[in-house]
PDB file of N, CA and C in Angstrom:
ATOM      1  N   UNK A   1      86.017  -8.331 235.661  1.00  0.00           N
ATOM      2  CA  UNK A   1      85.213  -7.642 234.661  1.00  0.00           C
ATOM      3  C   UNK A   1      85.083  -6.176 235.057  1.00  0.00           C
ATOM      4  N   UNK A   2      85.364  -5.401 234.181  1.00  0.00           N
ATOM      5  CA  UNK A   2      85.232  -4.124 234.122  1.00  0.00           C
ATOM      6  C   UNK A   2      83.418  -3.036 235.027  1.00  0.00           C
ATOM      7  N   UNK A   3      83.630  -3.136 235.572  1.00  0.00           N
ATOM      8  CA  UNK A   3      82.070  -2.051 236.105  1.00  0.00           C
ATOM      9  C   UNK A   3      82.356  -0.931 235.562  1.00  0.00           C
ATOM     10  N   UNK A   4      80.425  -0.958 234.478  1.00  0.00           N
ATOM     11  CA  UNK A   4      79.946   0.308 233.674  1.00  0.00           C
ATOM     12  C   UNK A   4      78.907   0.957 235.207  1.00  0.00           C
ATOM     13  N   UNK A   5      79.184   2.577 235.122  1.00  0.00           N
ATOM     14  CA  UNK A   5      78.195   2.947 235.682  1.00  0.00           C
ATOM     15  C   UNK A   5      77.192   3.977 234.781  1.00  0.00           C
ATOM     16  N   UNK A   6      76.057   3.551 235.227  1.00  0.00           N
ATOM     17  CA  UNK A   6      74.674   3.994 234.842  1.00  0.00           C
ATOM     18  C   UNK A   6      73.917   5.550 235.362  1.00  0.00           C
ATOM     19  N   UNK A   7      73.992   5.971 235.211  1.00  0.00           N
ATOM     20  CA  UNK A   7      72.987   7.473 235.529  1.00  0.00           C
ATOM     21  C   UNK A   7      71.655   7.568 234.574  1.00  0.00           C
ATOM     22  N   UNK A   8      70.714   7.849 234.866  1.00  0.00           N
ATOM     23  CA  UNK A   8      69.656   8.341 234.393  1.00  0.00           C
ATOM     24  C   UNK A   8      70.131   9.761 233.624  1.00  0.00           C
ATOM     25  N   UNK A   9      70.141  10.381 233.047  1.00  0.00           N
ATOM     26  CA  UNK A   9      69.935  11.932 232.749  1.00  0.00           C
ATOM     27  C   UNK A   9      68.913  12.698 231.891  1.00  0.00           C
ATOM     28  N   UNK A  10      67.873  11.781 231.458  1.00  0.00           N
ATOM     29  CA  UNK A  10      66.557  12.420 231.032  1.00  0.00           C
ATOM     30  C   UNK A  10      66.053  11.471 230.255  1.00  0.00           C
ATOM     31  N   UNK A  11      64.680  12.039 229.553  1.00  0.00           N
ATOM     32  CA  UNK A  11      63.713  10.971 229.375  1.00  0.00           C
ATOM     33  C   UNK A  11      64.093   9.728 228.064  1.00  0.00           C
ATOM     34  N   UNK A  12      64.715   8.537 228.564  1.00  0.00           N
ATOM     35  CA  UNK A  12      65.541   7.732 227.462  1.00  0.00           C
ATOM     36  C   UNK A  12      66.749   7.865 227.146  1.00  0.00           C
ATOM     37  N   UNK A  13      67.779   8.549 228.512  1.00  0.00           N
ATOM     38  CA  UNK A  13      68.910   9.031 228.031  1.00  0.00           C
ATOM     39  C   UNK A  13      69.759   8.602 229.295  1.00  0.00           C
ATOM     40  N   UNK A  14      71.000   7.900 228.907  1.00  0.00           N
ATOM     41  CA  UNK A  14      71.521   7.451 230.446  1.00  0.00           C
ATOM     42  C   UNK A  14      73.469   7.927 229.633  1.00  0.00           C
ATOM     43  N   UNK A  15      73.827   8.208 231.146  1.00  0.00           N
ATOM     44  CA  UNK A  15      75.329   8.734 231.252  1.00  0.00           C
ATOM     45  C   UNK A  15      75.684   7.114 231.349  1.00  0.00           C
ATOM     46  N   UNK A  16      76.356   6.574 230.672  1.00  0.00           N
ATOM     47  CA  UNK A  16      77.335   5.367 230.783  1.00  0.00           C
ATOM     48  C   UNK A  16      79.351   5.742 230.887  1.00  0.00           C
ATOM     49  N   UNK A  17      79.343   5.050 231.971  1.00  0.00           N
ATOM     50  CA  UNK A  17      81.049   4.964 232.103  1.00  0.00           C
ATOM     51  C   UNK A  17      81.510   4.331 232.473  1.00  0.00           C
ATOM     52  N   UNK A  18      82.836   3.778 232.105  1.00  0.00           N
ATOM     53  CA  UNK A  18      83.895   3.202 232.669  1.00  0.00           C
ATOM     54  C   UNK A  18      85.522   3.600 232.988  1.00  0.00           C
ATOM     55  N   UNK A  19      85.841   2.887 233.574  1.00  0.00           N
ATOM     56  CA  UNK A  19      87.620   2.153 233.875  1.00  0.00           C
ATOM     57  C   UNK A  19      88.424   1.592 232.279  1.00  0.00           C
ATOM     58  N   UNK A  20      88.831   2.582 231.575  1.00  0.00           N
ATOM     59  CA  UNK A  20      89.508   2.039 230.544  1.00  0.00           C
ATOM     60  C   UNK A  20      91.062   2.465 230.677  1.00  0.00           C
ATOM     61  N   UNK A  21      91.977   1.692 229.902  1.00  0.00           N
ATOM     62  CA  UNK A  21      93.227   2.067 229.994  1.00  0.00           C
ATOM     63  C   UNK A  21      93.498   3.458 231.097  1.00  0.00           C
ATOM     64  N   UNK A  22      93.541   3.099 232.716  1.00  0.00           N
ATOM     65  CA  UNK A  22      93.780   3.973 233.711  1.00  0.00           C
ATOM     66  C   UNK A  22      92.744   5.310 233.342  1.00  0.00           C
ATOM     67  N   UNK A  23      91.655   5.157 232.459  1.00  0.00           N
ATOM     68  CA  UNK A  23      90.957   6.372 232.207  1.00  0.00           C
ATOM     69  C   UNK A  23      90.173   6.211 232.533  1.00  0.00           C
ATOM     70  N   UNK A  24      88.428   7.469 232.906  1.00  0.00           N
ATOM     71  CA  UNK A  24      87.414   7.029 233.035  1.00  0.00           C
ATOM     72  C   UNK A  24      87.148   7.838 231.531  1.00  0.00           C
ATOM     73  N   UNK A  25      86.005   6.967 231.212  1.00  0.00           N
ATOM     74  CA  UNK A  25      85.470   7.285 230.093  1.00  0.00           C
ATOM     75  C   UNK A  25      83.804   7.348 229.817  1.00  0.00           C
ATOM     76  N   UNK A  26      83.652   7.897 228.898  1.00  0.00           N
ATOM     77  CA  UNK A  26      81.899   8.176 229.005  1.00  0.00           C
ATOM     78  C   UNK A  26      81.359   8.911 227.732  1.00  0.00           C
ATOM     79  N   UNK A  27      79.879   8.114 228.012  1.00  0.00           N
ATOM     80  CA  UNK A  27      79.375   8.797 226.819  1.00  0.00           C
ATOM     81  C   UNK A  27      77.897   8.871 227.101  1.00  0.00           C
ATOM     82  N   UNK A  28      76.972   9.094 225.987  1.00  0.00           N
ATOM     83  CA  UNK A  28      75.417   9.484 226.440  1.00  0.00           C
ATOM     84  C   UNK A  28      74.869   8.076 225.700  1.00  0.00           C
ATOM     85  N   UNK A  29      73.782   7.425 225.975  1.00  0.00           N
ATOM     86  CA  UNK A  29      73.206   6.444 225.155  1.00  0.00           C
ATOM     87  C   UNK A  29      71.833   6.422 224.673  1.00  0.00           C
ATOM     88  N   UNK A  30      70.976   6.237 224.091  1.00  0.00           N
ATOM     89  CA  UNK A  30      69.522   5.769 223.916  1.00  0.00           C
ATOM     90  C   UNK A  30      69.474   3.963 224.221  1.00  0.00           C
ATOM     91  N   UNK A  31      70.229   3.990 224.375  1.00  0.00           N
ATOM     92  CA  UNK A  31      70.090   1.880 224.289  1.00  0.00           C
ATOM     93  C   UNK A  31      69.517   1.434 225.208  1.00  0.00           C
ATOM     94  N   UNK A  32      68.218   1.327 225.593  1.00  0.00           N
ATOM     95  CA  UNK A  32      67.176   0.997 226.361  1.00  0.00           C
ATOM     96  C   UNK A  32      67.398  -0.333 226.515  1.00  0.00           C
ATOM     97  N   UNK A  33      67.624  -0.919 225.714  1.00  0.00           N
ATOM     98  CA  UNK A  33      67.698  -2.270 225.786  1.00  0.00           C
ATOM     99  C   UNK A  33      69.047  -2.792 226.477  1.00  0.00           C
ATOM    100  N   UNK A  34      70.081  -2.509 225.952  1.00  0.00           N
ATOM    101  CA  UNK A  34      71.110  -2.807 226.630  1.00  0.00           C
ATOM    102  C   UNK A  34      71.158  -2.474 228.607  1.00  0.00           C
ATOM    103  N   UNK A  35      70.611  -1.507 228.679  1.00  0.00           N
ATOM    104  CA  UNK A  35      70.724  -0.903 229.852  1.00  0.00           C
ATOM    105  C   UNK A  35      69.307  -1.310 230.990  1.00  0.00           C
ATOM    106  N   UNK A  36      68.440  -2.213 229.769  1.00  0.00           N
ATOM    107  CA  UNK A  36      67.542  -2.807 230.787  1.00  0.00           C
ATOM    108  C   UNK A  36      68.481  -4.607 230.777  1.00  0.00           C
ATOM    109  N   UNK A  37      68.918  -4.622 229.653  1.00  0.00           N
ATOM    110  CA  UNK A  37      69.493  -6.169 230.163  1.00  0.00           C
ATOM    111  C   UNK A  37      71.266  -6.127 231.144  1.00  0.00           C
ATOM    112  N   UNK A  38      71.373  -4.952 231.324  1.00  0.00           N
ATOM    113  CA  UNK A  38      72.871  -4.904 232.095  1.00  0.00           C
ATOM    114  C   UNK A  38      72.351  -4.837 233.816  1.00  0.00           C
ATOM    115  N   UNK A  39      71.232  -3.991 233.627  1.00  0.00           N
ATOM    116  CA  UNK A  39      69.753  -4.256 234.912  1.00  0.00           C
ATOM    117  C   UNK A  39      69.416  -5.413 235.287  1.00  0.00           C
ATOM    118  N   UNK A  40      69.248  -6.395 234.354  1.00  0.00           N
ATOM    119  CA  UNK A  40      68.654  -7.958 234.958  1.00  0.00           C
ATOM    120  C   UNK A  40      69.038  -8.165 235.619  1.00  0.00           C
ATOM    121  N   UNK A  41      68.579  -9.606 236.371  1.00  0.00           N
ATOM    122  CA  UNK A  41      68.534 -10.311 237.373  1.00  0.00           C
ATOM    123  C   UNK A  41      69.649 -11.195 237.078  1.00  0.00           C
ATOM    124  N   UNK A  42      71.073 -11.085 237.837  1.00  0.00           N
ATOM    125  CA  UNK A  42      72.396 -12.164 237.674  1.00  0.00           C
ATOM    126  C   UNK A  42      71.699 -13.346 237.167  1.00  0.00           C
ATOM    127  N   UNK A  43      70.961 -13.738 237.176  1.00  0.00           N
ATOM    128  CA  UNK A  43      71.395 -15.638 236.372  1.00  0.00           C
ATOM    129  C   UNK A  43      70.286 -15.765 235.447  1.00  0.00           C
ATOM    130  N   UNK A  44      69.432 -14.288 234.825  1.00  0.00           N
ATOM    131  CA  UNK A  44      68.426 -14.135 234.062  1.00  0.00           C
ATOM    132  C   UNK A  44      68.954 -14.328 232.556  1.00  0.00           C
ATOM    133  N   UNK A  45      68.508 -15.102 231.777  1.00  0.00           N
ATOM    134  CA  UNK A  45      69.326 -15.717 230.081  1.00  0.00           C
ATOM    135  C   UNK A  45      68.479 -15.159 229.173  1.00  0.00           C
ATOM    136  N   UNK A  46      68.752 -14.658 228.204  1.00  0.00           N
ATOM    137  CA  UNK A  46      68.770 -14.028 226.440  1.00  0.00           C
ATOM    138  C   UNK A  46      69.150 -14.773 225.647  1.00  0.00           C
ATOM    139  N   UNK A  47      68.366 -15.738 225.573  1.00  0.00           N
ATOM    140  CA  UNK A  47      69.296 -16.873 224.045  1.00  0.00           C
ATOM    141  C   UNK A  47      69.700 -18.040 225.188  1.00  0.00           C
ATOM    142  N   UNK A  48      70.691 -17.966 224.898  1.00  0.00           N
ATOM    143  CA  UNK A  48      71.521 -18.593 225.665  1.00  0.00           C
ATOM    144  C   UNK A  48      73.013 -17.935 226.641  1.00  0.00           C
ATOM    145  N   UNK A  49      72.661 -17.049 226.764  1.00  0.00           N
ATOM    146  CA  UNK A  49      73.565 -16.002 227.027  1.00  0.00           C
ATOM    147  C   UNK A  49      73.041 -15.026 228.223  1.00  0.00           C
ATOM    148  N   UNK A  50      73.352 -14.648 229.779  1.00  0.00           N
ATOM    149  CA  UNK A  50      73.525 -13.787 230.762  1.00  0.00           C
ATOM    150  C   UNK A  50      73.074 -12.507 230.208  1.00  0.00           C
ATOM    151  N   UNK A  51      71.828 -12.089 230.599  1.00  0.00           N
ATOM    152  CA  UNK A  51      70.881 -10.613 230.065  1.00  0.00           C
ATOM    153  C   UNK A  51      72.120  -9.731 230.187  1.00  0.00           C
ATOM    154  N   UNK A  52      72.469  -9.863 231.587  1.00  0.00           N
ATOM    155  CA  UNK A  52      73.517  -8.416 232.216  1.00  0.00           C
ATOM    156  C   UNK A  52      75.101  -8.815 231.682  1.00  0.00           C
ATOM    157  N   UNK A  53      75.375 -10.102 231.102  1.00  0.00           N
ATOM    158  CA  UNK A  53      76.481  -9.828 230.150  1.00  0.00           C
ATOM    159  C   UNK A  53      76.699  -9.643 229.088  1.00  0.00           C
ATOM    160  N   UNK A  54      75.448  -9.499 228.342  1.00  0.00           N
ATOM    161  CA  UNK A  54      74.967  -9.356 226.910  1.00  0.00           C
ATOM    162  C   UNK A  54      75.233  -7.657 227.114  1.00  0.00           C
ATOM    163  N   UNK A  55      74.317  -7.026 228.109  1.00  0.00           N
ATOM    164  CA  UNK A  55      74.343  -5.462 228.202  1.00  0.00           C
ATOM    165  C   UNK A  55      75.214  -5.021 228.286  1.00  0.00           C
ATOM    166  N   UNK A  56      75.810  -5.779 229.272  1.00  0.00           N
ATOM    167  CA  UNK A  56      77.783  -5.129 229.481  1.00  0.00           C
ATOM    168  C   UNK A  56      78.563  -5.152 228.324  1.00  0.00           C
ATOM    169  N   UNK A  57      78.546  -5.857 227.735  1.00  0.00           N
ATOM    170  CA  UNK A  57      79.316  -5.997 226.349  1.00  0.00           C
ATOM    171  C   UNK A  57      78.855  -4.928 225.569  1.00  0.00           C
ATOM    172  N   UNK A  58      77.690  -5.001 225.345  1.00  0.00           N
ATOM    173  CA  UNK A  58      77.097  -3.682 224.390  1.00  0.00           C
ATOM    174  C   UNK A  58      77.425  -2.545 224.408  1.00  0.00           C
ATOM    175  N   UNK A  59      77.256  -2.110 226.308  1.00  0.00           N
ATOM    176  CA  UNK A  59      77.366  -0.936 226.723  1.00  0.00           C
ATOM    177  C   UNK A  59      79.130  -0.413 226.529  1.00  0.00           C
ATOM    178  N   UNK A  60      79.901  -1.646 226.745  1.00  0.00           N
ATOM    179  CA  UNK A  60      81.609  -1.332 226.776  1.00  0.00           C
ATOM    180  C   UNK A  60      81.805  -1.010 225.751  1.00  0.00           C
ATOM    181  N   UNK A  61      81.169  -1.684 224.052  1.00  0.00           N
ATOM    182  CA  UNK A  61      81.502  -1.312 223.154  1.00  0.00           C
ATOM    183  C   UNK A  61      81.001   0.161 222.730  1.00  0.00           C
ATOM    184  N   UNK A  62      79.935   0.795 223.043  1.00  0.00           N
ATOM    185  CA  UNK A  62      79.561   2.184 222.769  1.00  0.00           C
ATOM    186  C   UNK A  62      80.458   2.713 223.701  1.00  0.00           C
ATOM    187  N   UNK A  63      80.962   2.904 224.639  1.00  0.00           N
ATOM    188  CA  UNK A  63      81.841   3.437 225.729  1.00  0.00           C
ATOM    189  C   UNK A  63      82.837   3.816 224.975  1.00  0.00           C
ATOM    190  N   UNK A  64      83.371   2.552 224.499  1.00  0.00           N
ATOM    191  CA  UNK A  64      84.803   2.662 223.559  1.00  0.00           C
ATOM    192  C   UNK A  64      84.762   3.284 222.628  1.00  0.00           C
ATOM    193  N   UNK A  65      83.478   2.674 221.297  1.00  0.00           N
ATOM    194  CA  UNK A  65      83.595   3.437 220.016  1.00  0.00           C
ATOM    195  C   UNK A  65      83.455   5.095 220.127  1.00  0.00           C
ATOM    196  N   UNK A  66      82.967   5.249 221.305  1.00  0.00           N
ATOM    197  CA  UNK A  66      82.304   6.653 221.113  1.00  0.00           C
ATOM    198  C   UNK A  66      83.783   7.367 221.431  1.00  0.00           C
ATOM    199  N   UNK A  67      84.582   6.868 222.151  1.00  0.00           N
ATOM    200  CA  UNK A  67      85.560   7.971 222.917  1.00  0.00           C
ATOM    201  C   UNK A  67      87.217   7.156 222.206  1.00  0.00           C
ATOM    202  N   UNK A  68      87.142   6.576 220.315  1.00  0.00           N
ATOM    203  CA  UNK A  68      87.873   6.241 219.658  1.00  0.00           C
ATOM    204  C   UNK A  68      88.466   7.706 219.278  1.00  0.00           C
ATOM    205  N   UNK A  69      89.821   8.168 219.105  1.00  0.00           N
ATOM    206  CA  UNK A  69      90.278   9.398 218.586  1.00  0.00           C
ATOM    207  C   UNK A  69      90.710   9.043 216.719  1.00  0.00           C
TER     208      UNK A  69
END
């Protein structure tokens, strides 16, 4: 699985990036939510579903859409 990294950069605002096709990629987010459930606790559940793989998914897809040409 791909590792997003997280930065803080001001109040409600986090630097998200990854490892895409040999690239790093990045963008800015408000998604509080995603970025507190990519935070959880490994075996912590949302539904029925992994908090921090619910976030990861979220977060990969803004990663991507944002840096679509």
């Amino acid at each position: 699985m791909k590792t997003i990294k997280i930065q803080k950069t001001g109040h409600g605002h986090w630097k998200i990036s990854m490892e895409y096709r040999n690239k790093t990629i990045s963008t800015t987010t408000t998604n509080s939510m995603a970025v507190d459930d990519f935070n959880s606790d490994i075996d912590e559940k949302k539904g029925r579903q992994l908090r921090w793989k619910a976030g990861h998914e979220e977060l990969k897809r803004e990663i991507i859409r944002a840096n679509k040409k």
